[in-house]
N, C-alpha and C. Protein backbone atom coordinates (compact mmCIF):
# COMPACT_ATOMS: atom_id res chain seq x y z
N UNK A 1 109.80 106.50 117.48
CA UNK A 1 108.99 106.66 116.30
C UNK A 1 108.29 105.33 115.98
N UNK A 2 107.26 105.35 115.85
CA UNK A 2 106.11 104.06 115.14
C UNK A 2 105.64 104.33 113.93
N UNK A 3 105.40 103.16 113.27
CA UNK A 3 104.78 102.94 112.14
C UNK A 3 103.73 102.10 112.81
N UNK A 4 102.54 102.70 111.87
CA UNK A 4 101.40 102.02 112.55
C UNK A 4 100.72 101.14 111.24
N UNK A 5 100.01 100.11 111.40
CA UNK A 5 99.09 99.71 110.30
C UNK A 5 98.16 98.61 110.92
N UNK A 6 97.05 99.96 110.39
CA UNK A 6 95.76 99.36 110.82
C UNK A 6 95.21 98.34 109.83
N UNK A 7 94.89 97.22 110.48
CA UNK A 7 94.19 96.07 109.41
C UNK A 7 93.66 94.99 109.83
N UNK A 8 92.41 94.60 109.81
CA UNK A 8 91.88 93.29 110.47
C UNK A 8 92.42 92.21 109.99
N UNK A 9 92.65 91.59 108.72
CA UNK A 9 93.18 90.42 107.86
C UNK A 9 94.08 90.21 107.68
N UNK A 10 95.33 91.38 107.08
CA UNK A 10 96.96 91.14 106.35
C UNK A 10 97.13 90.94 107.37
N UNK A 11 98.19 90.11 106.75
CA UNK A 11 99.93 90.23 107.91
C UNK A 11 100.56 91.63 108.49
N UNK A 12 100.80 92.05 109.33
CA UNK A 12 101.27 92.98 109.82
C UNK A 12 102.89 93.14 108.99
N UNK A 13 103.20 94.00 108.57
CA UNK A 13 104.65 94.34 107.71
C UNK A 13 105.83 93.81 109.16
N UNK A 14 106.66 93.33 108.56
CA UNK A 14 108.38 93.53 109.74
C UNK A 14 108.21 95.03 110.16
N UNK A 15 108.59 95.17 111.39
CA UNK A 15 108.60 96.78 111.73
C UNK A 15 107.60 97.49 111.87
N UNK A 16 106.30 97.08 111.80
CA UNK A 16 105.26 98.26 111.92
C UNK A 16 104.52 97.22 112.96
N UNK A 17 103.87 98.36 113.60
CA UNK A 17 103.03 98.35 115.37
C UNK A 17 101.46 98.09 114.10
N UNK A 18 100.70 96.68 114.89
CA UNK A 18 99.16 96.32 114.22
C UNK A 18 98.07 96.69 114.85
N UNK A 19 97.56 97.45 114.80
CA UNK A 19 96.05 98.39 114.92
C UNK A 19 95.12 97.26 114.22
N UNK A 20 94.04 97.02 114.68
CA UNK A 20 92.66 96.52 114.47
C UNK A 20 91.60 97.01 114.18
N UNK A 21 91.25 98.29 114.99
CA UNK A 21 90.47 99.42 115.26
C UNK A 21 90.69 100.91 114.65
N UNK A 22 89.96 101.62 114.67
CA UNK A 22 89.97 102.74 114.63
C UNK A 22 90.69 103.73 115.75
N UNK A 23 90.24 102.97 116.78
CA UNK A 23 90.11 103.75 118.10
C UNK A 23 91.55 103.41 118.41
N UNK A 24 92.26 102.36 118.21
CA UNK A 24 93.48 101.96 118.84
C UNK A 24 94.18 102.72 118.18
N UNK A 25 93.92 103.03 116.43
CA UNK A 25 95.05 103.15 115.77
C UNK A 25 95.22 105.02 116.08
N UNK A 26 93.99 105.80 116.83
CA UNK A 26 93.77 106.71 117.30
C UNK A 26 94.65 107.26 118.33
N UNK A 27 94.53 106.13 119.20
CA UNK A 27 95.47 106.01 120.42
C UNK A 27 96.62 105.95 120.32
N UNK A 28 97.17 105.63 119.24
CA UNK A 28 98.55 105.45 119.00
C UNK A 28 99.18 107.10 118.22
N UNK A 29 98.33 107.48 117.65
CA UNK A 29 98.38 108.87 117.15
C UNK A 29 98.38 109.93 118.27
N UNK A 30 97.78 109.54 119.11
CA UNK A 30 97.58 110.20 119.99
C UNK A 30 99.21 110.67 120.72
N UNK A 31 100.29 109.78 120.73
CA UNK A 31 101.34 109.57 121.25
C UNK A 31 102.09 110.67 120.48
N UNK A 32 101.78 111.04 119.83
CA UNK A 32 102.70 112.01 118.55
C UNK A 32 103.87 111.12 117.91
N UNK A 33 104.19 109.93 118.52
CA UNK A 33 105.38 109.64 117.85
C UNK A 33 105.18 108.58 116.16
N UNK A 34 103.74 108.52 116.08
CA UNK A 34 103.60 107.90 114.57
C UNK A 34 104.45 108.27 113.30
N UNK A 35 105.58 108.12 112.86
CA UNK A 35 105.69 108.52 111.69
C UNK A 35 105.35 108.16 110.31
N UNK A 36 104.73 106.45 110.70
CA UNK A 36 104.18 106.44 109.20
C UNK A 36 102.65 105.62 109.38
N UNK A 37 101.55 106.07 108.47
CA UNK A 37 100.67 105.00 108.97
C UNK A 37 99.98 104.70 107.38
N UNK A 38 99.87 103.22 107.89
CA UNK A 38 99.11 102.92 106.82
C UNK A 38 97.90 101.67 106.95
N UNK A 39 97.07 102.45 106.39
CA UNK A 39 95.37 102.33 106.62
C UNK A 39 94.60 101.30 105.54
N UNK A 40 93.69 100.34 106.50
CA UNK A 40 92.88 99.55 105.57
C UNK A 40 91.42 100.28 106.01
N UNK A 41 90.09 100.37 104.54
CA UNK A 41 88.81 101.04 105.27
C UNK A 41 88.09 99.81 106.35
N UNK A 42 88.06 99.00 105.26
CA UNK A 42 86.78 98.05 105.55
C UNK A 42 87.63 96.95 106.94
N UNK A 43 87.07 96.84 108.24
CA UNK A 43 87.59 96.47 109.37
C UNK A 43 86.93 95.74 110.28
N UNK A 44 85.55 95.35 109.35
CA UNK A 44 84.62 94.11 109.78
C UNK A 44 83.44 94.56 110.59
N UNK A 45 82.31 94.03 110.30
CA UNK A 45 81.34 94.21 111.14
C UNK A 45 81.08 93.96 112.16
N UNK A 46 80.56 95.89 112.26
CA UNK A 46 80.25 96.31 113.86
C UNK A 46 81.67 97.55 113.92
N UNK A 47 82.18 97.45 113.30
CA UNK A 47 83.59 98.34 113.87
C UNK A 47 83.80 99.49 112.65
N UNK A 48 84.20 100.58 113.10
CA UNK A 48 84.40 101.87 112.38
C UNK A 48 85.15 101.46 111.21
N UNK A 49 84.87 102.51 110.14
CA UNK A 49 85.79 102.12 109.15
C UNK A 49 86.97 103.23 108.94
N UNK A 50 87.89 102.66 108.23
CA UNK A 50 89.43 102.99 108.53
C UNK A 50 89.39 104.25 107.98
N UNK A 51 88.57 105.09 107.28
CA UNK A 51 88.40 106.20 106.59
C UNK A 51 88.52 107.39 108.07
N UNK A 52 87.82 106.90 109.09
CA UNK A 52 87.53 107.56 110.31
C UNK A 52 88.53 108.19 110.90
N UNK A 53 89.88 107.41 110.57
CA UNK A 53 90.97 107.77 111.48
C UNK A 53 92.16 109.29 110.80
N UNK A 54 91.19 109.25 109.68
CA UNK A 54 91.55 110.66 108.30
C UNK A 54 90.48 111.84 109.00
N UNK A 55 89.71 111.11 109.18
CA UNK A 55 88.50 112.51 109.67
C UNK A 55 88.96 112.88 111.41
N UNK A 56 89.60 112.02 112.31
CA UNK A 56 89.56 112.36 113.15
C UNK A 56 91.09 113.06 113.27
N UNK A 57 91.97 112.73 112.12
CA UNK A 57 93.42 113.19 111.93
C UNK A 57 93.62 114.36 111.43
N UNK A 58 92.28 115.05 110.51
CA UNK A 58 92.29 115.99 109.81
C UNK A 58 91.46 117.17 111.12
N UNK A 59 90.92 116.69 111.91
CA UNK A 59 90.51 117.85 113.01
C UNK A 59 91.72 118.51 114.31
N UNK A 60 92.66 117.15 114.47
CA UNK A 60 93.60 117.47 115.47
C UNK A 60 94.62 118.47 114.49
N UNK A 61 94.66 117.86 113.48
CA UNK A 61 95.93 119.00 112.61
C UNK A 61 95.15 120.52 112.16
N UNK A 62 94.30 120.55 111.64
CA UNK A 62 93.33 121.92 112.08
C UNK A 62 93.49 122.92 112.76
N UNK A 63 93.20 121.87 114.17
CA UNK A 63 93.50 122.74 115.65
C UNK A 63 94.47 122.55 116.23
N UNK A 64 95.61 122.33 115.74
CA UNK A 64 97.32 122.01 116.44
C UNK A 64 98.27 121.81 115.37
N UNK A 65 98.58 123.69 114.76
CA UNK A 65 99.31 123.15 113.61
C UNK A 65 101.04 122.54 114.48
N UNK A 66 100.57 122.02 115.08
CA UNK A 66 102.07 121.51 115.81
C UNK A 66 101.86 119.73 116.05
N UNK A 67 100.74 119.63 115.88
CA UNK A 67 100.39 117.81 115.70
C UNK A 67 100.96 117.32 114.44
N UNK A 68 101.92 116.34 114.79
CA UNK A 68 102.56 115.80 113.45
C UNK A 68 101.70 114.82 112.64
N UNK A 69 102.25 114.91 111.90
CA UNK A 69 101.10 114.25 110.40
C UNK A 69 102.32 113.34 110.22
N UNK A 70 101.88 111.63 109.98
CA UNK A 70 102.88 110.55 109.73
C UNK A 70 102.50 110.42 107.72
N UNK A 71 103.87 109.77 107.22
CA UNK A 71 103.18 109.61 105.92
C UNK A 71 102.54 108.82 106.26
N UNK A 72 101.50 109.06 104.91
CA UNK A 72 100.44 108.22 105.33
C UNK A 72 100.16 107.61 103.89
N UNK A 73 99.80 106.05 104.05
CA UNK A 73 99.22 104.90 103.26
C UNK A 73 98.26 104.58 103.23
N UNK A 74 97.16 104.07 101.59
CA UNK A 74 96.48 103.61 102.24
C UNK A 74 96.52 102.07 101.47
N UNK A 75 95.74 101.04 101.85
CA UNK A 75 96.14 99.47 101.45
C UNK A 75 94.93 98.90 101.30
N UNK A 76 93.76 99.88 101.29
CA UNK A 76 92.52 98.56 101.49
C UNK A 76 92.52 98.56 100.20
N UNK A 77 91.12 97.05 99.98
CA UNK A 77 90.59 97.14 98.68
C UNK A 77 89.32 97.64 98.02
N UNK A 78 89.06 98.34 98.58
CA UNK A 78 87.52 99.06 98.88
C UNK A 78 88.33 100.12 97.32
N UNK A 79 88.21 100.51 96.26
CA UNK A 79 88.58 101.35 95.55
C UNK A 79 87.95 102.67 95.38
N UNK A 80 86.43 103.11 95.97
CA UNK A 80 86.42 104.04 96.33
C UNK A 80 86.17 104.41 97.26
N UNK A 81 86.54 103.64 98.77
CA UNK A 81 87.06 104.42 99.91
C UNK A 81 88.57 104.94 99.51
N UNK A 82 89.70 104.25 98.69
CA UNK A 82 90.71 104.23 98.76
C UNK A 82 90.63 105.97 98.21
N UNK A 83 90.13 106.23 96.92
CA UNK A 83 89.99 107.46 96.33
C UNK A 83 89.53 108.36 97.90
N UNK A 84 88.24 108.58 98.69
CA UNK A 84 88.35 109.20 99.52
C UNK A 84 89.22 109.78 100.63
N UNK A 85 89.89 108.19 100.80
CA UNK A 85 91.26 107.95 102.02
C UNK A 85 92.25 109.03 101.26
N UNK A 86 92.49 109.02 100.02
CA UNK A 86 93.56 109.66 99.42
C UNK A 86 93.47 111.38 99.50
N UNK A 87 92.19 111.48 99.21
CA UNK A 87 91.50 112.56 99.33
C UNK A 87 91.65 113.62 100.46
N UNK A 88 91.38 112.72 101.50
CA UNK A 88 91.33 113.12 102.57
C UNK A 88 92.93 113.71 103.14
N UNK A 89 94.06 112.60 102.60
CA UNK A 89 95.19 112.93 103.37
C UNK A 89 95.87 114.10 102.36
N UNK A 90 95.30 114.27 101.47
CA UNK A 90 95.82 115.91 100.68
C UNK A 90 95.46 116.77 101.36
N UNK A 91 94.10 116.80 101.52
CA UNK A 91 93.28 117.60 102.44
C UNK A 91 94.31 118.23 103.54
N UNK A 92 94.24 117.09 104.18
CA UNK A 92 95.39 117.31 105.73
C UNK A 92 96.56 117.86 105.41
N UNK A 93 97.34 117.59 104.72
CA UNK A 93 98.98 118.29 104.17
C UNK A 93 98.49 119.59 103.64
N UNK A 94 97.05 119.52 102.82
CA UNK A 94 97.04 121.71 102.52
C UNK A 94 96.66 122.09 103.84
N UNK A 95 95.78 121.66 104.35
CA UNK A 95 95.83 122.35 106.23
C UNK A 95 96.88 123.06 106.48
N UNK A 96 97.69 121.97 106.67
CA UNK A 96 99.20 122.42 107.18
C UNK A 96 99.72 123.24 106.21
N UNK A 97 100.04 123.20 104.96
CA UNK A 97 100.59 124.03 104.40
C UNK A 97 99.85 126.00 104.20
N UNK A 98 98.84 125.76 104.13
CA UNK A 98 98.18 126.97 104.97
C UNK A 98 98.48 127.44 106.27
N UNK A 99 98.63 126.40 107.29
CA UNK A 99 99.26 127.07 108.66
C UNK A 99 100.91 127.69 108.50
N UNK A 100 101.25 126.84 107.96
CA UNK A 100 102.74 127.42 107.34
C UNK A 100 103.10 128.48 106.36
N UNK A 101 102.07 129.11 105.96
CA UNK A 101 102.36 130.31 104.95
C UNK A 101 102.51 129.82 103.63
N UNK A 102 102.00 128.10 103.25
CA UNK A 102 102.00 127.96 101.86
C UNK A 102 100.90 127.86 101.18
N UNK A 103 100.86 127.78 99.65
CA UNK A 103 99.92 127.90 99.01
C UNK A 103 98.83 127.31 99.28
């Protein structure tokens, strides 16, 4: 099991695997074994922003209600990406709870 946290600037937490990218922190999702991730948006120019990895998390759980969903954080200071980021990962948990027969 990994904890992931994506972030160009902080310190990486004790215990959690450091993503830079979008694409890495993708790759690591990709593994199924993420159980927790937590996300910064803004990740410097030229490079995707951390919002991306909600849009590309919310299509695999969609189409694989068997793709695990890690809790998920978010840490930037962007305050309304943070509102979207948040947005987004409700989004993803009613997915699932629709694939599961809930409300």
């Amino acid at each position: 099991m990994i904890k992931v946290y994506l972030d160009d600037e902080r310190a990486t937490p004790v215990g959690w695997y450091r993503t830079f990218t979008v694409e890495q922190t993708i790759e690591k999702l990709e593994s199924r074994q993420v159980t927790y991730l937590s996300l910064d948006n803004d990740l410097g120019i030229g490079f995707q922003e951390g919002h991306k990895v909600l849009d590309w998390l919310e299509e695999q759980v969609y189409n694989d209600m068997t793709f695990p969903i890690p809790i998920i954080t978010i840490h930037s200071a962007n305050a309304t990406r943070v509102q979207y980021m948040m947005r987004a990962a409700q989004k993803i948990e009613h997915i699932r709870q629709q694939q599961i027969g809930g409300s």
